[in-house]
Protein backbone atom coordinates (compact mmCIF):
# COMPACT_ATOMS: atom_id res chain seq x y z
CA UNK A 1 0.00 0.00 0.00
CA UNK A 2 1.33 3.08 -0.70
CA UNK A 3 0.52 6.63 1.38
CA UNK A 4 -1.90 9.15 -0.06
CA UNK A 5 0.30 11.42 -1.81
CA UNK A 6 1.31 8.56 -4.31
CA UNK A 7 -2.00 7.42 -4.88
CA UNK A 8 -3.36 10.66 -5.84
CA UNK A 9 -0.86 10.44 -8.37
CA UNK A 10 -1.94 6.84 -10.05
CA UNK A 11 -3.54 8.34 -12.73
CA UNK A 12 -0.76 9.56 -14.21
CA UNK A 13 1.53 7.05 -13.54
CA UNK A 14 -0.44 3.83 -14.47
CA UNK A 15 1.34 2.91 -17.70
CA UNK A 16 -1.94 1.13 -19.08
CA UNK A 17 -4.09 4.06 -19.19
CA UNK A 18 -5.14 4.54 -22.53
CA UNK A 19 -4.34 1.03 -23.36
CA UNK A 20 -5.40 -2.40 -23.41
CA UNK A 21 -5.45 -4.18 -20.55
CA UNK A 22 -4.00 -7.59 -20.10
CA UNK A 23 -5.24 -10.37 -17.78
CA UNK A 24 -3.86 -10.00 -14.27
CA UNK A 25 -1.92 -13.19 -13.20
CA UNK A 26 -3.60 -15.25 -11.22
CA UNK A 27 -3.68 -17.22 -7.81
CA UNK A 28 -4.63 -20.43 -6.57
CA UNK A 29 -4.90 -21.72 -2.79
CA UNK A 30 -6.26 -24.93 -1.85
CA UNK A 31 -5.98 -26.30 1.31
CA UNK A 32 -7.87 -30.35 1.37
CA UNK A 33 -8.69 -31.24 4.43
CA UNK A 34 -8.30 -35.27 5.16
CA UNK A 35 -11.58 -37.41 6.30
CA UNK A 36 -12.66 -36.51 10.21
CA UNK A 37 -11.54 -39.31 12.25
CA UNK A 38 -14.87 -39.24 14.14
CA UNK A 39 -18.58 -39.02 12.96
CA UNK A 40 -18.90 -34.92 13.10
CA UNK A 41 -21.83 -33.25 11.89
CA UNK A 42 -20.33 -30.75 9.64
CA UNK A 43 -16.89 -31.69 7.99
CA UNK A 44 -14.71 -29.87 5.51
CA UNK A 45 -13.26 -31.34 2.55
CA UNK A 46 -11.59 -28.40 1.00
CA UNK A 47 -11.15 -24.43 1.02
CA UNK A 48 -9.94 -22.57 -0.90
CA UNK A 49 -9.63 -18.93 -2.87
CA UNK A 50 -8.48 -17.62 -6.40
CA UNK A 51 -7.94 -14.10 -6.83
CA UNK A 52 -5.81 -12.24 -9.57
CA UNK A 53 -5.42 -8.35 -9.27
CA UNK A 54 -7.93 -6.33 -7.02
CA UNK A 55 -7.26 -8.14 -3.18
CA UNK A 56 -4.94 -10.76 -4.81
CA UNK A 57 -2.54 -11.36 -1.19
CA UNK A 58 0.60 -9.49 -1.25
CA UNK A 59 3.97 -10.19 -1.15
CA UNK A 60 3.41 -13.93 -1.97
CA UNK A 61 1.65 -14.93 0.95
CA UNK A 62 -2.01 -16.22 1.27
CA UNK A 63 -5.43 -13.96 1.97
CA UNK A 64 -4.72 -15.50 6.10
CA UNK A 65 -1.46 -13.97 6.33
CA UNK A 66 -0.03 -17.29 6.78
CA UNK A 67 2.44 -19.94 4.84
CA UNK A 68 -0.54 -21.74 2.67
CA UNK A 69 1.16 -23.87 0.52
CA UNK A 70 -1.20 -24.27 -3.05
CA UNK A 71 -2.41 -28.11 -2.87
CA UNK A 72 -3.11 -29.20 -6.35
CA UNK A 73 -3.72 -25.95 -7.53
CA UNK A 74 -6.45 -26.69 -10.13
CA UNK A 75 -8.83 -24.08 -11.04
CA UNK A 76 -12.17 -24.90 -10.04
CA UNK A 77 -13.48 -21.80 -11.86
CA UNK A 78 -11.78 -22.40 -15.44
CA UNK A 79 -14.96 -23.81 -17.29
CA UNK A 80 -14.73 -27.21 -17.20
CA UNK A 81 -17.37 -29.33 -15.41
CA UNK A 82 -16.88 -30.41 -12.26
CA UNK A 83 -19.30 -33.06 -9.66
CA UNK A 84 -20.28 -31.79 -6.05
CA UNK A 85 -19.38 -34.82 -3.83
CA UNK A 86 -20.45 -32.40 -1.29
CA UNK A 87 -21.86 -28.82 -0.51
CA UNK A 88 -20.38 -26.24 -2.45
CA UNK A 89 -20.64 -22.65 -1.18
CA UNK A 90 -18.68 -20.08 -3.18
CA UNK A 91 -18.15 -15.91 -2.58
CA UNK A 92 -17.56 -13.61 -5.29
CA UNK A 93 -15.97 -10.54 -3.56
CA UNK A 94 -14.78 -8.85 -7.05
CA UNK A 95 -15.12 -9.57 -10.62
CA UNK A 96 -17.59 -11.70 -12.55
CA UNK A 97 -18.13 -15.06 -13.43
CA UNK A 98 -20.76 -17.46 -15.23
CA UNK A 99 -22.30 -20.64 -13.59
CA UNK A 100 -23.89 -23.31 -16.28
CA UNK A 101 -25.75 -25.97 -14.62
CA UNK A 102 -25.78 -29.75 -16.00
CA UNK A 103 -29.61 -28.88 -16.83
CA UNK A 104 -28.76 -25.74 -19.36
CA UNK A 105 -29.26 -23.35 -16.51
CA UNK A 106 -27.28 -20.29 -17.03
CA UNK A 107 -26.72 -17.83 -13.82
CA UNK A 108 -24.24 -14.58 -14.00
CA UNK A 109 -22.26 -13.98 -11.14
CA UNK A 110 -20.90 -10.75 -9.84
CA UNK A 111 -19.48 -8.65 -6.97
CA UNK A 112 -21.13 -9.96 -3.59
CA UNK A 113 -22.51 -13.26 -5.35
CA UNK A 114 -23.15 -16.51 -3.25
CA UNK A 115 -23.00 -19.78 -5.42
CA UNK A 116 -24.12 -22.81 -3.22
CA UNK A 117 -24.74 -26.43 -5.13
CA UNK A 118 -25.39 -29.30 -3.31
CA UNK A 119 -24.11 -32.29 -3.35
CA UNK A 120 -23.88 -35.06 -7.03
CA UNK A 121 -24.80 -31.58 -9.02
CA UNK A 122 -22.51 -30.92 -12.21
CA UNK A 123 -21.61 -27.33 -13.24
CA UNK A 124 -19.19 -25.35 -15.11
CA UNK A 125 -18.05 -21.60 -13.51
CA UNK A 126 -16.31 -19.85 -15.73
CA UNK A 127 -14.60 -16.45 -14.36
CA UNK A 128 -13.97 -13.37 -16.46
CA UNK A 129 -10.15 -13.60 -16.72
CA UNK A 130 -9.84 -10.34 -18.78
CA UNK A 131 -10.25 -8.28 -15.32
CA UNK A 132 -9.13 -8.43 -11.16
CA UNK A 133 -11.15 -10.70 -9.43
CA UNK A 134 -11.31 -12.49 -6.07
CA UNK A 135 -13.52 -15.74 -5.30
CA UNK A 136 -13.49 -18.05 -2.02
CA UNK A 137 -14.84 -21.43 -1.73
CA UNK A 138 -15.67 -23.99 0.66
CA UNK A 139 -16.80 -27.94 0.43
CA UNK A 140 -18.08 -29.48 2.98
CA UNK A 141 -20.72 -32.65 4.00
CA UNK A 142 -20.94 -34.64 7.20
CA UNK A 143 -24.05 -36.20 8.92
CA UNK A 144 -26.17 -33.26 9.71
CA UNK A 145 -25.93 -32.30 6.13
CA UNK A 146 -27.08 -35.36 5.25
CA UNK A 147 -29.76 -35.74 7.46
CA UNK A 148 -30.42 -31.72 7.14
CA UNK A 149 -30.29 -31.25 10.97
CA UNK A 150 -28.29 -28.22 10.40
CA UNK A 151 -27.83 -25.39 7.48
CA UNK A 152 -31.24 -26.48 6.11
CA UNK A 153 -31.24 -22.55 5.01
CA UNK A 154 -28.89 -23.22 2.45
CA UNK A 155 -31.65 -24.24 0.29
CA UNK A 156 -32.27 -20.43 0.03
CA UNK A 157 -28.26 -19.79 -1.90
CA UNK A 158 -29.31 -21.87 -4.15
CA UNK A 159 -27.89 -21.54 -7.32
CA UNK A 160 -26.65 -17.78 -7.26
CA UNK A 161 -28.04 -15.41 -4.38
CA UNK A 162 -27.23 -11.77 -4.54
CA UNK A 163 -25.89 -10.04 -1.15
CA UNK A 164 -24.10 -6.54 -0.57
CA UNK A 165 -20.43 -7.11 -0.01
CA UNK A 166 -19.68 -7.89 3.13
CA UNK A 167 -16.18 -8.01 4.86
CA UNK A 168 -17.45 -10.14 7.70
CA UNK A 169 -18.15 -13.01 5.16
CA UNK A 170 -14.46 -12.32 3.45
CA UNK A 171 -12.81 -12.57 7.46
CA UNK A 172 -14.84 -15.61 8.12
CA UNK A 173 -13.53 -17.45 4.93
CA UNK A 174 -9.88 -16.11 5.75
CA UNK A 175 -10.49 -18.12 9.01
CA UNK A 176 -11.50 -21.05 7.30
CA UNK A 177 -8.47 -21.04 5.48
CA UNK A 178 -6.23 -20.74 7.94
CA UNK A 179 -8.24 -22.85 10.23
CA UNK A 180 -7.78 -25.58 7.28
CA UNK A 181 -3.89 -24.55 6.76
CA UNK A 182 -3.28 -25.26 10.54
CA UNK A 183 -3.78 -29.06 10.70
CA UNK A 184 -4.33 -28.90 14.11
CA UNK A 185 -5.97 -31.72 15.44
CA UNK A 186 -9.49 -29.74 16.24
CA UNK A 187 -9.39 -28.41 13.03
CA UNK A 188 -12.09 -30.35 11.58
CA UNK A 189 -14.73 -29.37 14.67
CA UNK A 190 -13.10 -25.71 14.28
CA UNK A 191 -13.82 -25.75 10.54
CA UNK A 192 -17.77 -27.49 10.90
CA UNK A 193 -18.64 -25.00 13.30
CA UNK A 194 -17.59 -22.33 11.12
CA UNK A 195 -19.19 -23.65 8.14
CA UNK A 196 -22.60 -22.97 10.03
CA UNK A 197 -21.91 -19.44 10.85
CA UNK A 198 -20.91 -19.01 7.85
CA UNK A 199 -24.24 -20.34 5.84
CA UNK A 200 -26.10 -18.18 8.63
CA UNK A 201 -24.51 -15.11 8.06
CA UNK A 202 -24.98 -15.52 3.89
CA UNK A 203 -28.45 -16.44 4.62
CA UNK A 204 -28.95 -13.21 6.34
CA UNK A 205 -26.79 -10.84 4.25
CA UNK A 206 -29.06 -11.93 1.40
CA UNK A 207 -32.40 -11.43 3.12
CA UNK A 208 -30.77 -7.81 3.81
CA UNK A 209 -30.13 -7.83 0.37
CA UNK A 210 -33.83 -8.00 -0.73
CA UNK A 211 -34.98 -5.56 1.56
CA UNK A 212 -32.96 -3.03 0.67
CA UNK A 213 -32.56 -3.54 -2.69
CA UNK A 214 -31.89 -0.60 -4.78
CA UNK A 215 -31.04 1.80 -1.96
CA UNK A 216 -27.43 1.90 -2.22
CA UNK A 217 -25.22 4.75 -4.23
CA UNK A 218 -21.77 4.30 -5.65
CA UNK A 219 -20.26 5.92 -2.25
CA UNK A 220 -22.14 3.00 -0.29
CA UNK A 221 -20.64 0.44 -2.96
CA UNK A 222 -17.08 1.67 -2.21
CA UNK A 223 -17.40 1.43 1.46
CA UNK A 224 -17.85 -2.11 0.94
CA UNK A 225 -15.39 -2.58 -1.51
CA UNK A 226 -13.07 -0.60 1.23
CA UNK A 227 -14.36 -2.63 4.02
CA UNK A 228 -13.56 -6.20 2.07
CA UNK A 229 -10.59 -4.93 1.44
CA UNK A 230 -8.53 -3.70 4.74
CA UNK A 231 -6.12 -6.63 4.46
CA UNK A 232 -4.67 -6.19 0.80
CA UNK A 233 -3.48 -3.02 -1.06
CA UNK A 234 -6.15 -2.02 -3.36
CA UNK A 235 -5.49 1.35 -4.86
CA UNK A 236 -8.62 4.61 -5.68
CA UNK A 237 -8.18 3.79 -9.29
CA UNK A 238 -9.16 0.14 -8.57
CA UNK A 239 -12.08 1.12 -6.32
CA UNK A 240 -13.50 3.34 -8.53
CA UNK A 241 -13.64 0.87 -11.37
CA UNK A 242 -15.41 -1.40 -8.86
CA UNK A 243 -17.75 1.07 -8.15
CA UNK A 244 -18.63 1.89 -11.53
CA UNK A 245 -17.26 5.47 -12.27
CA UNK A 246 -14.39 6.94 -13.63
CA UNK A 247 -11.52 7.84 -11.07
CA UNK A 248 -12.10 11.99 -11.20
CA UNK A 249 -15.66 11.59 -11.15
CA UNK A 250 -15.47 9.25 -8.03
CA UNK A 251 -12.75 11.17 -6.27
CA UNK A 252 -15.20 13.97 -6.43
CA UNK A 253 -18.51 12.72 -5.37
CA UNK A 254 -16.70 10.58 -2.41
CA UNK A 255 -15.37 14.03 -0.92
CA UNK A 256 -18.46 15.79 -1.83
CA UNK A 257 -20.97 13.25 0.39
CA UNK A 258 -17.85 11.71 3.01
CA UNK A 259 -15.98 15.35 3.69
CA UNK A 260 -12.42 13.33 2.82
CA UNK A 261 -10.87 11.92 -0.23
CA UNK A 262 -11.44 8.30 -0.95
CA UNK A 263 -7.93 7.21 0.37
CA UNK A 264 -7.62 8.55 3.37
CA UNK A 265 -11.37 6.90 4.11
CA UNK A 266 -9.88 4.01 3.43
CA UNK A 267 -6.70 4.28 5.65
CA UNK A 268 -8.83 5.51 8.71
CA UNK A 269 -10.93 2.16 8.26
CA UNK A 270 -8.04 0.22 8.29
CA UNK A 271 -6.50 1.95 11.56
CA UNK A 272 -9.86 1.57 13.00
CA UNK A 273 -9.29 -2.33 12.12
CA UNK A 274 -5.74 -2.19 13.37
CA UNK A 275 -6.82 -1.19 16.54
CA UNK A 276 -8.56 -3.84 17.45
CA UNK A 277 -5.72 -5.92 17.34
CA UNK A 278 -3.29 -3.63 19.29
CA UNK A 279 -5.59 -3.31 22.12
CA UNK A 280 -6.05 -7.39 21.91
CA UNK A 281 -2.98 -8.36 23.05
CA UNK A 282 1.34 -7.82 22.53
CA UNK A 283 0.58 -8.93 18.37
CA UNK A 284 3.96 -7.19 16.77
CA UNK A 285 3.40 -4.48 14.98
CA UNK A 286 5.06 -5.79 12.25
CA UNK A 287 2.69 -8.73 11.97
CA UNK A 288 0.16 -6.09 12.01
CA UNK A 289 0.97 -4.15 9.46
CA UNK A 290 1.46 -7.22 7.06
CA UNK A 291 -1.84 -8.50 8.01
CA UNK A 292 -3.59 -4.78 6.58
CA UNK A 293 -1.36 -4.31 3.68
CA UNK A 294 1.63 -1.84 4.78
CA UNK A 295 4.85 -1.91 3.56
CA UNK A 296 6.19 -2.37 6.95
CA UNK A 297 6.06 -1.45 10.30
CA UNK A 298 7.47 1.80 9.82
CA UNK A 299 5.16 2.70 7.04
CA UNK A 300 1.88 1.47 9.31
CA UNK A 301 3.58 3.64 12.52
CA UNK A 302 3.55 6.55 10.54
CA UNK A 303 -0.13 6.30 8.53
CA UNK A 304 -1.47 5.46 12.26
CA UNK A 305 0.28 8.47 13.52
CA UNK A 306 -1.39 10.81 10.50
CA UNK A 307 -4.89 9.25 11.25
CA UNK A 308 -4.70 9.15 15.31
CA UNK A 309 -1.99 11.38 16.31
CA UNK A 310 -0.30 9.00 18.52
CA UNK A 311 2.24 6.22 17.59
CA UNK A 312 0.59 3.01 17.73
CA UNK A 313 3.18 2.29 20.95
CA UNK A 314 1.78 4.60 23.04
CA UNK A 315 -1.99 4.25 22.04
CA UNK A 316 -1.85 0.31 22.53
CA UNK A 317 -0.33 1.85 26.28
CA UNK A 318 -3.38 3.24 27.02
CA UNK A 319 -5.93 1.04 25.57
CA UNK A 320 -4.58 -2.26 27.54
């Protein structure tokens, strides 16, 4: 991430402006989980996420901020058909996609999407390539899925559900990856419990989602882009083109309804994040500043500075 001074300067200095774009590269994590060694009610059998571009991780690393090593790192979105041996539940958080059911069912997917397909169904999802874009995806089964003593509410995903984006649902499938990526020996009940919260909190998001369809500006849409965003480096340009509207026109209509420029909303959000972690416990602050897309500790010491007016040192002091 870069401070606010160079980002006010992107437009100028993005060499493919005026120019076709090519496809971001992309990347693949995939953690597969082996069978539960006990009769659980809701088991994992993989996570994973694929992201190129806008909130591809940084630096290498994966969306958890830790060491995910890619499994088999087959696309499961590259067009070819695939068979559900379990529940599928996917979340677009940017870009666009297609889903074509075994039945000639065709269902567009886009920002804030929820794709859930349940078990022995075939499908193809095909992502657009030509932009960013940044999907998560779970599988999962067990014997209250089976019997449908749990997550009977799935039914309502089913194929493609629409919901706002929401950063709670993008944290909760960063858990489930590094949940998954942890091999613990709980991991399995970690990641079934989880899988239920997770179903809930889609469920609800879409119901919001119908009630309040309509009501949201391009501002509102950037908030959540922002808010989805806090761990990666995602500059105004890309935002913007997320939202909908050209980069001057969104600059100017953010400032006009927030009072500050798009960027520096976005830094104070992250802070606001960051603080949550400093007053949690003696996290270093360079693990902190990795985990919300700094350069380094220096660089996050200083923006928290700007936005607070204390060093992070002496504001975790007083908030302990």
């Amino acid at each position: 991430m870069t401070d606010g001074p160079a980002d006010e300067r992107n437009n100028a200095n993005d060499p493919g402006r005026g120019q076709a774009r090519s496809a971001p590269p992309s990347r693949v994590y995939r953690v597969a989980l082996p069978p539960a060694a006990e009769p659980l009610g809701v088991t994992c059998s993989v996570v994973g996420m694929e992201s190129a571009g806008l909130g591809a991780p940084q630096r290498g690393g994966s969306p958890t901020r830790v060491r995910v090593q890619p499994d088999q790192p087959v696309s499961q979105f590259d067009g070819t058909q695939h068979l559900t041996g379990d529940w599928f539940l996917a979340y677009m958080v940017t870009g666009s996609a297609m889903l074509r059911l075994d039945d000639g069912g065709e269902h567009p997917i886009q920002q804030g999407s929820v794709i859930s397909l349940p078990p022995d169904s075939r499908y193809r999802i095909t992502l657009d390539r030509s932009r960013s874009y940044c999907i998560y995806y779970v599988t999962f089964g067990g014997q209250s899925m089976r019997e449908r003593r749990v997550c009977t509410a799935i039914d309502e995903l089913y194929p493609v559900a629409q919901t706002e984006l929401c950063r709670d649902v993008v944290v909760m499938y960063r858990q489930l990856l590094a949940i998954g990526a942890s091999k613990t020996g709980d991991a399995q009940r970690e990641l079934g419990a989880s899988i239920v919260l997770l179903v809930a909190k889609l469920v609800n998001r879409v119901h919001e989602r119908r009630k309040s369809a309509g009501a949201r500006t391009p501002v509102d849409r950037a908030k959540a882009i922002m808010a989805a965003h806090l761990f990666d480096q995602v500059s105004v340009d890309e935002i913007a083109r997320e939202a909908g509207l050209p980069t001057s026109t969104f600059r100017r209509i953010f400032r006009a309804e927030v009072g500050i420029a798009p960027y520096q909303y976005f830094l104070q959000r992250k802070i606001d994040a960051a603080k949550t972690d400093l007053g949690a416990g003696n996290t270093p602050l360079r693990a902190i500043a990795e985990k919300f897309g700094f350069a380094d500790q220096y660089h996050f010491s200083r923006v928290f500075a700007r936005v607070t007016g204390v060093r992070p040192t002496q504001w975790r002091r007083t908030h302990q």
